[in-house]
Structures are given as C-alpha cells and as structure tokens.
C-alpha atoms as a PDB file:
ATOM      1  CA  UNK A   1     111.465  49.516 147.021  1.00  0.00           C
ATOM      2  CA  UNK A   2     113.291  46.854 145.487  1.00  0.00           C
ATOM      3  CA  UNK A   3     116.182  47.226 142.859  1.00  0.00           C
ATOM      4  CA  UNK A   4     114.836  50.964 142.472  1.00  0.00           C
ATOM      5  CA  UNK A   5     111.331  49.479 140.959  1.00  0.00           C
ATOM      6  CA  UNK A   6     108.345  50.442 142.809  1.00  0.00           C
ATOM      7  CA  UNK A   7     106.171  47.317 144.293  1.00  0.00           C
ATOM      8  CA  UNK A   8     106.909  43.971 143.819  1.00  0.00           C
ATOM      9  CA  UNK A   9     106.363  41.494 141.133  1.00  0.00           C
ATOM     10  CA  UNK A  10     103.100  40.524 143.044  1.00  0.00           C
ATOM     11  CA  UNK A  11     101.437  43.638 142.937  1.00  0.00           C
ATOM     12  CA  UNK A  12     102.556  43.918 139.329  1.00  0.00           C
ATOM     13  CA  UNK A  13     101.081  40.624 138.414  1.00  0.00           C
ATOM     14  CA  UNK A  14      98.018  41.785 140.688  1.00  0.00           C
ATOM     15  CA  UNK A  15      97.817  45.346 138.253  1.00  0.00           C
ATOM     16  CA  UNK A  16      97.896  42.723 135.100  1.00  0.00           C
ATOM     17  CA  UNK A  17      95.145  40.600 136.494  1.00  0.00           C
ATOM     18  CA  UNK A  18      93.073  44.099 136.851  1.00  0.00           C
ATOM     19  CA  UNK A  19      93.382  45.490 132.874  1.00  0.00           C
ATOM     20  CA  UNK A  20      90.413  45.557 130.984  1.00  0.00           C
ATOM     21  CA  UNK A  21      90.965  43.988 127.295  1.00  0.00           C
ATOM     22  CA  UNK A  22      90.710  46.655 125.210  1.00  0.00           C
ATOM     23  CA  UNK A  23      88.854  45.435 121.698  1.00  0.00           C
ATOM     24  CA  UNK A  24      90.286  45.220 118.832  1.00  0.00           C
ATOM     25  CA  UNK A  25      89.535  47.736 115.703  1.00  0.00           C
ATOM     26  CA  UNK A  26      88.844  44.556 113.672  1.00  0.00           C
ATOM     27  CA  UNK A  27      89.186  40.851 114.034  1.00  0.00           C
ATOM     28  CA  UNK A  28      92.651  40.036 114.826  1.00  0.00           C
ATOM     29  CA  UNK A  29      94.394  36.723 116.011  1.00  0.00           C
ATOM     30  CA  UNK A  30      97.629  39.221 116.842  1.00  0.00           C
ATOM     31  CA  UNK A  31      98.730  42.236 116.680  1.00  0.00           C
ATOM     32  CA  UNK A  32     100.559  40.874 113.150  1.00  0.00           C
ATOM     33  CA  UNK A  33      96.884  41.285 111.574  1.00  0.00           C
ATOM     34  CA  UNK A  34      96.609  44.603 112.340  1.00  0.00           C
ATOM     35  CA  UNK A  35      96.376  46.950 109.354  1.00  0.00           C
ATOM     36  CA  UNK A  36      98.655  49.220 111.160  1.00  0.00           C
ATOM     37  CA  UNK A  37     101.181  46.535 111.597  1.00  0.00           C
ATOM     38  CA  UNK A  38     101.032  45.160 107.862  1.00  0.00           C
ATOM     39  CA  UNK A  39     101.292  49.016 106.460  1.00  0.00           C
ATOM     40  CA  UNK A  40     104.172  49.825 108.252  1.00  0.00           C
ATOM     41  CA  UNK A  41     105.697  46.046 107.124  1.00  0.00           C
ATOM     42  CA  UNK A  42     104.941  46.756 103.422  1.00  0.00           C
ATOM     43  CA  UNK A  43     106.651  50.439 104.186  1.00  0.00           C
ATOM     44  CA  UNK A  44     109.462  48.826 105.759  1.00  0.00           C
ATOM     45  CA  UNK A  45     109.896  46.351 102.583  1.00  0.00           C
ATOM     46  CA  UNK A  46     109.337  49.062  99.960  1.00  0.00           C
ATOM     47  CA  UNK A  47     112.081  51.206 101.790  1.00  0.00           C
ATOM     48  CA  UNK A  48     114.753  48.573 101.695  1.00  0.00           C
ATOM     49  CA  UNK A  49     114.204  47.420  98.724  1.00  0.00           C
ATOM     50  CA  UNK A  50     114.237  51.391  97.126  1.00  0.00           C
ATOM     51  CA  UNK A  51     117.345  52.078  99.516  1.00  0.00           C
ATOM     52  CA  UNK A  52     118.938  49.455  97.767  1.00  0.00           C
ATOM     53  CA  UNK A  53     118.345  50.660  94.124  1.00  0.00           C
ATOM     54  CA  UNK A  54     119.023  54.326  94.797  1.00  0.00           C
ATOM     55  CA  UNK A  55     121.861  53.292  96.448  1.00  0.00           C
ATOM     56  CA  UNK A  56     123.603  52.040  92.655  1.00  0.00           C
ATOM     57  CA  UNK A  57     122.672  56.026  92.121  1.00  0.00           C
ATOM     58  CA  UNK A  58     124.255  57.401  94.816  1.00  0.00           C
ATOM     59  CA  UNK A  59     121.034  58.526  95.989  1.00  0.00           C
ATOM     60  CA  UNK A  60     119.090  58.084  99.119  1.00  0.00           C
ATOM     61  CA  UNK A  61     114.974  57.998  99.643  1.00  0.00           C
ATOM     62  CA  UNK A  62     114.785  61.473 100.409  1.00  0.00           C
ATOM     63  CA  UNK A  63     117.173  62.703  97.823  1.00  0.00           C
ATOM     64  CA  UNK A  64     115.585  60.980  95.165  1.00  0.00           C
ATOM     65  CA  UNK A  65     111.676  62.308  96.289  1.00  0.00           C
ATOM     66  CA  UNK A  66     113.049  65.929  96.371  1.00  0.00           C
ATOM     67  CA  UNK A  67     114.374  65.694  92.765  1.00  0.00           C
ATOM     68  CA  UNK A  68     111.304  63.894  92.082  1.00  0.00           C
ATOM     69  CA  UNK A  69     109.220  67.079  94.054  1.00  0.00           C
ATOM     70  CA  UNK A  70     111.700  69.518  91.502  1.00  0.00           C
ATOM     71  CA  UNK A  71     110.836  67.678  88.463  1.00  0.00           C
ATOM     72  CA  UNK A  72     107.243  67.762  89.017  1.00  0.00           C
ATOM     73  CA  UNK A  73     107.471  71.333  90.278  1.00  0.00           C
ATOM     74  CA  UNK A  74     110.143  73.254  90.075  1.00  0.00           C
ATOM     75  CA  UNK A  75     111.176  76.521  92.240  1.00  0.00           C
ATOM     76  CA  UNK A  76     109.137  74.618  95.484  1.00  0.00           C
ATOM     77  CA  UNK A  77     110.631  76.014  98.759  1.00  0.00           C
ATOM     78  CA  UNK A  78     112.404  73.825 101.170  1.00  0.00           C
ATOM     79  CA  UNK A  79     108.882  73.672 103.472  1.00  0.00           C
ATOM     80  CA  UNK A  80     106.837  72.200 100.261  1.00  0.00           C
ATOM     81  CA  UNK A  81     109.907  69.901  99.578  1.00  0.00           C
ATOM     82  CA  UNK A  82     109.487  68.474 103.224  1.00  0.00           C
ATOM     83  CA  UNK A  83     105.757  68.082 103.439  1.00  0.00           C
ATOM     84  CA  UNK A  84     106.146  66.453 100.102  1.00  0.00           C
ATOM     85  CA  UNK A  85     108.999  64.343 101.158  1.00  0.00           C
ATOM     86  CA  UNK A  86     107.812  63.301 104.673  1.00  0.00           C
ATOM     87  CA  UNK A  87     110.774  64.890 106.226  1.00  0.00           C
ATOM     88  CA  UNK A  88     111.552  67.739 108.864  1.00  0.00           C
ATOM     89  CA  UNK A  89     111.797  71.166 107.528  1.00  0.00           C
ATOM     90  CA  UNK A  90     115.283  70.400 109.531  1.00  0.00           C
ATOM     91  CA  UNK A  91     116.340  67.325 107.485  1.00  0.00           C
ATOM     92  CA  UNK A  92     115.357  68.850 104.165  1.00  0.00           C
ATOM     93  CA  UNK A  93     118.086  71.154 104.697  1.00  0.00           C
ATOM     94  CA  UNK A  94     120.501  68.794 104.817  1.00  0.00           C
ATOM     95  CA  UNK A  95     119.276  67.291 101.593  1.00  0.00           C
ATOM     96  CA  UNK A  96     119.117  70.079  99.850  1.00  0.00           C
ATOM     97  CA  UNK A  97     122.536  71.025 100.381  1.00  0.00           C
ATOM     98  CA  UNK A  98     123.917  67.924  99.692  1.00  0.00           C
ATOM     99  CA  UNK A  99     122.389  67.830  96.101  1.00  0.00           C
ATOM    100  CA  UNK A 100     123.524  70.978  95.610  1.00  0.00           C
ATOM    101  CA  UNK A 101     127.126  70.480  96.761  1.00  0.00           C
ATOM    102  CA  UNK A 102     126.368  67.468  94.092  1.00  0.00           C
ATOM    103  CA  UNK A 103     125.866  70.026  91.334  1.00  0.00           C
ATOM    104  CA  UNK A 104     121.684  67.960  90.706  1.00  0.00           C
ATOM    105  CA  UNK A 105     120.175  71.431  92.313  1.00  0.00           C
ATOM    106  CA  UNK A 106     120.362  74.683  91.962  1.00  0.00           C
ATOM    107  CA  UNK A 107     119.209  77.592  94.825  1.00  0.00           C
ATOM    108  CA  UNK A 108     120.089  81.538  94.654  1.00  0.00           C
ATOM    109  CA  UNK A 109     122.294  82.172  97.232  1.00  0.00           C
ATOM    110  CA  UNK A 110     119.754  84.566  98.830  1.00  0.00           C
ATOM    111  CA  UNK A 111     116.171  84.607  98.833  1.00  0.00           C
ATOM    112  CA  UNK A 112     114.765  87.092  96.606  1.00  0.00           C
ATOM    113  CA  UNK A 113     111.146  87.922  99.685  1.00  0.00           C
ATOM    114  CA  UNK A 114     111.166  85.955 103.529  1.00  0.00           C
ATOM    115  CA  UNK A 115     113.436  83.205 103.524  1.00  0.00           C
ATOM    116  CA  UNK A 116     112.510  80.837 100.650  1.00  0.00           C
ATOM    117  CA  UNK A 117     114.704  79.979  98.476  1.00  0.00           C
ATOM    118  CA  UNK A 118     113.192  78.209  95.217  1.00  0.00           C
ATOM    119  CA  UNK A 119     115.088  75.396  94.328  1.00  0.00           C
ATOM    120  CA  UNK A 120     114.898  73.724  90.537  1.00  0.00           C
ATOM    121  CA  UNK A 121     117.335  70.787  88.948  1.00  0.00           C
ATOM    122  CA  UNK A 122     120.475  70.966  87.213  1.00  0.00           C
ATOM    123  CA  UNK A 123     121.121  69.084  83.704  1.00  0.00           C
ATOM    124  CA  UNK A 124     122.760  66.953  85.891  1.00  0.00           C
ATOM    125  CA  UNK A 125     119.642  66.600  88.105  1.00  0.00           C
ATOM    126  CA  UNK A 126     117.646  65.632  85.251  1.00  0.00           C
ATOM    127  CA  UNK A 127     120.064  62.820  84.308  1.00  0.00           C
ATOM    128  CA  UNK A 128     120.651  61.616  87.755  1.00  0.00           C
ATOM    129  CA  UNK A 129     116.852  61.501  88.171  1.00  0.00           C
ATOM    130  CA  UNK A 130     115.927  60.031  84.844  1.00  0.00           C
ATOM    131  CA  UNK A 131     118.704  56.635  85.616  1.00  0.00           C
ATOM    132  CA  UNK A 132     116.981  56.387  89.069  1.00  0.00           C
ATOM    133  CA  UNK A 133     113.542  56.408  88.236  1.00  0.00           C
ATOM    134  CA  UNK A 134     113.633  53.447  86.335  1.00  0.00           C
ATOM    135  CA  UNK A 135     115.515  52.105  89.176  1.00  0.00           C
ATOM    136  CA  UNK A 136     112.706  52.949  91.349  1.00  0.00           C
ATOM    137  CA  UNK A 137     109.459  52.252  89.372  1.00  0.00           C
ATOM    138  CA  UNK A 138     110.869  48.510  88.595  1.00  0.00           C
ATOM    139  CA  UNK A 139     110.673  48.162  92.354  1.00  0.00           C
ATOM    140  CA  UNK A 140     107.124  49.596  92.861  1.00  0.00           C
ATOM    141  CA  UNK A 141     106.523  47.045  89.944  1.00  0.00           C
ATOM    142  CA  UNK A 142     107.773  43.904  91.858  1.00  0.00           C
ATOM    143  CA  UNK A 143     105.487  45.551  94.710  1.00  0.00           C
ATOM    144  CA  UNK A 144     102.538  45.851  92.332  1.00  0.00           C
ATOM    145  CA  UNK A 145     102.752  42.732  91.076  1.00  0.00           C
ATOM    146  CA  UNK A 146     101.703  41.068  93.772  1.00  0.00           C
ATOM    147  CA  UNK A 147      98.322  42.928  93.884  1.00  0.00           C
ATOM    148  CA  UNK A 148      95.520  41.427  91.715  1.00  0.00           C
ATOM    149  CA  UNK A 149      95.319  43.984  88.499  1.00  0.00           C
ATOM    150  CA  UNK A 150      91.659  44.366  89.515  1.00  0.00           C
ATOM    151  CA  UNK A 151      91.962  45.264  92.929  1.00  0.00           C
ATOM    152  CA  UNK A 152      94.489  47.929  92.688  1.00  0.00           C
ATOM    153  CA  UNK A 153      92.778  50.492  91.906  1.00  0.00           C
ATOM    154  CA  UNK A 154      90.660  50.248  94.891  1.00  0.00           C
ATOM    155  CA  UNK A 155      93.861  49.663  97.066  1.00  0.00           C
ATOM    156  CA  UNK A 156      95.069  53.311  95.923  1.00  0.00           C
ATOM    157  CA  UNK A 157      91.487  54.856  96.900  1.00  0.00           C
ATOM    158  CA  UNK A 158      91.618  52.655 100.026  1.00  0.00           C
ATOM    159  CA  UNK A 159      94.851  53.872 101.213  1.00  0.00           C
ATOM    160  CA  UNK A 160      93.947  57.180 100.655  1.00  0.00           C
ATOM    161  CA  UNK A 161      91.531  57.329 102.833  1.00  0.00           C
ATOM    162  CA  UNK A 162      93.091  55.833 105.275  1.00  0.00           C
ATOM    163  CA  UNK A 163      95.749  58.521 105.124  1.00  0.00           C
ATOM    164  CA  UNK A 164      92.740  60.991 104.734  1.00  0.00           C
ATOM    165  CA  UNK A 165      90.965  59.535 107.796  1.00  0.00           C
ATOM    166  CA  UNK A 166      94.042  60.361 110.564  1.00  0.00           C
ATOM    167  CA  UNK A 167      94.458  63.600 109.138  1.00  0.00           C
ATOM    168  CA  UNK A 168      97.365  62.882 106.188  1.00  0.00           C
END
C-alpha cells in the first residue's frame, strides 16, 4: 500500500477501463442536461433569489413557508408544518420558536392531548406575512416569466408527477 491507498494508479486505471457505461435516462450530451441537474439549478436560483427578498423582511425560506402553512391553515402541529415546509421535524422547532420569540406566532405553552401544540399567527404575523408575500410572488413572477404562458400549465402537471413518480 502506497500513501495509505489501496493498489496503485495502474490497477485503478485498469478498474476504469473495466466499467460498463451505464445509459442514460434520456439523451444527454452531460450530466448538465439531466432533468435532475436542471431542477435542482432552477431550485438553487429560486432559493437565492427568495433568500434575498425575505431577507429585506427579516425572514428566512422556512420562516416565511411556515407562516405561509399558518395562514392557509391555522392550529397545524409542528409535524404538518415540516412536511409542508420540507424541513426536519428537528429544524421546525427551531423555527417555530424563533417566530414566536418574534411575537408572528402564537403556541399554548402546553399541549392540550400528546404533544402537539397548534400553532396560529399573530396580528403581527399577518402583517409580516402580507409585506413578504409580495416580496415573494414578484420573484416566482420573474421565474414565470420565462415560461411560455401556454406551456405552464403543463409544466405544473409535469412537475407534479415527477414529484409523484419518486414518491413526493
């Protein structure tokens, strides 16, 4: 053993001459053309760009979707909150108690059965959520924009069944 690698570069090289090419789902020049690749790129965009806007809210992604989650529903528990807000049951505690230590949520201080504790937005909530939803929805808009009126509608049913298809 060399350097604390096993083999040399030879028999490496050797083991790279020996892989099978695995096919591609579709055709693909790289993996840059892979749908996988340009979701998780438009994700990546859409994330930065909303960071940035909530950010002039003193908000973050996962704040904002929770109040979002409360406005839509109120009284959800913290394990709706985090399947609705892609987040750990874990990190949704740590949201939650920062908008409420932010006076935008309100939670009894005990749970009335099991451990759930309902949460539902303050006045201040409201108006917090309200200023950063415009914020928000004029960056879907620049996202939007780019798609072809016509075709987003089959985009939306598209991506939902890709999402449908691994399980999501």
């Amino acid at each position: 053993m060399r350097d604390g690698r096993r083999g040399s570069g030879l028999c490496q090289n050797a083991d790279m001459e020996d892989r099978k090419p695995v096919a591609a789902p579709h055709p693909a020049q790289d993996v840059t053309e892979h749908v996988g690749y340009r979701l998780k790129r438009a994700h990546a965009a859409l994330r930065a760009a909303m960071d940035g806007a909530l950010r002039e809210h003193g908000l973050t992604v996962p704040q904002y979707s929770c109040l979002e989650l409360l406005d839509l529903r109120p009284g959800l528990s913290n394990a709706e909150l985090a399947r609705g807000a892609f987040v750990t049951r874990q990190s949704m505690n740590v949201v939650l108690r920062g908008l409420q230590d932010a006076g935008l949520i309100a939670r009894p201080a005990t749970a009335d059965h099991g451990r759930a504790r309902p949460a539902r937005l303050t006045a201040e909530g409201q108006r917090r959520l309200d200023a950063a939803r415009s914020a928000v929805y004029a960056v879907e808009a620049r996202m939007i924009d780019a798609v072809p009126r016509p075709r987003l509608a089959a985009l939306l049913v598209d991506l939902e069944r890709m999402a449908g298809a691994l399980g999501g």
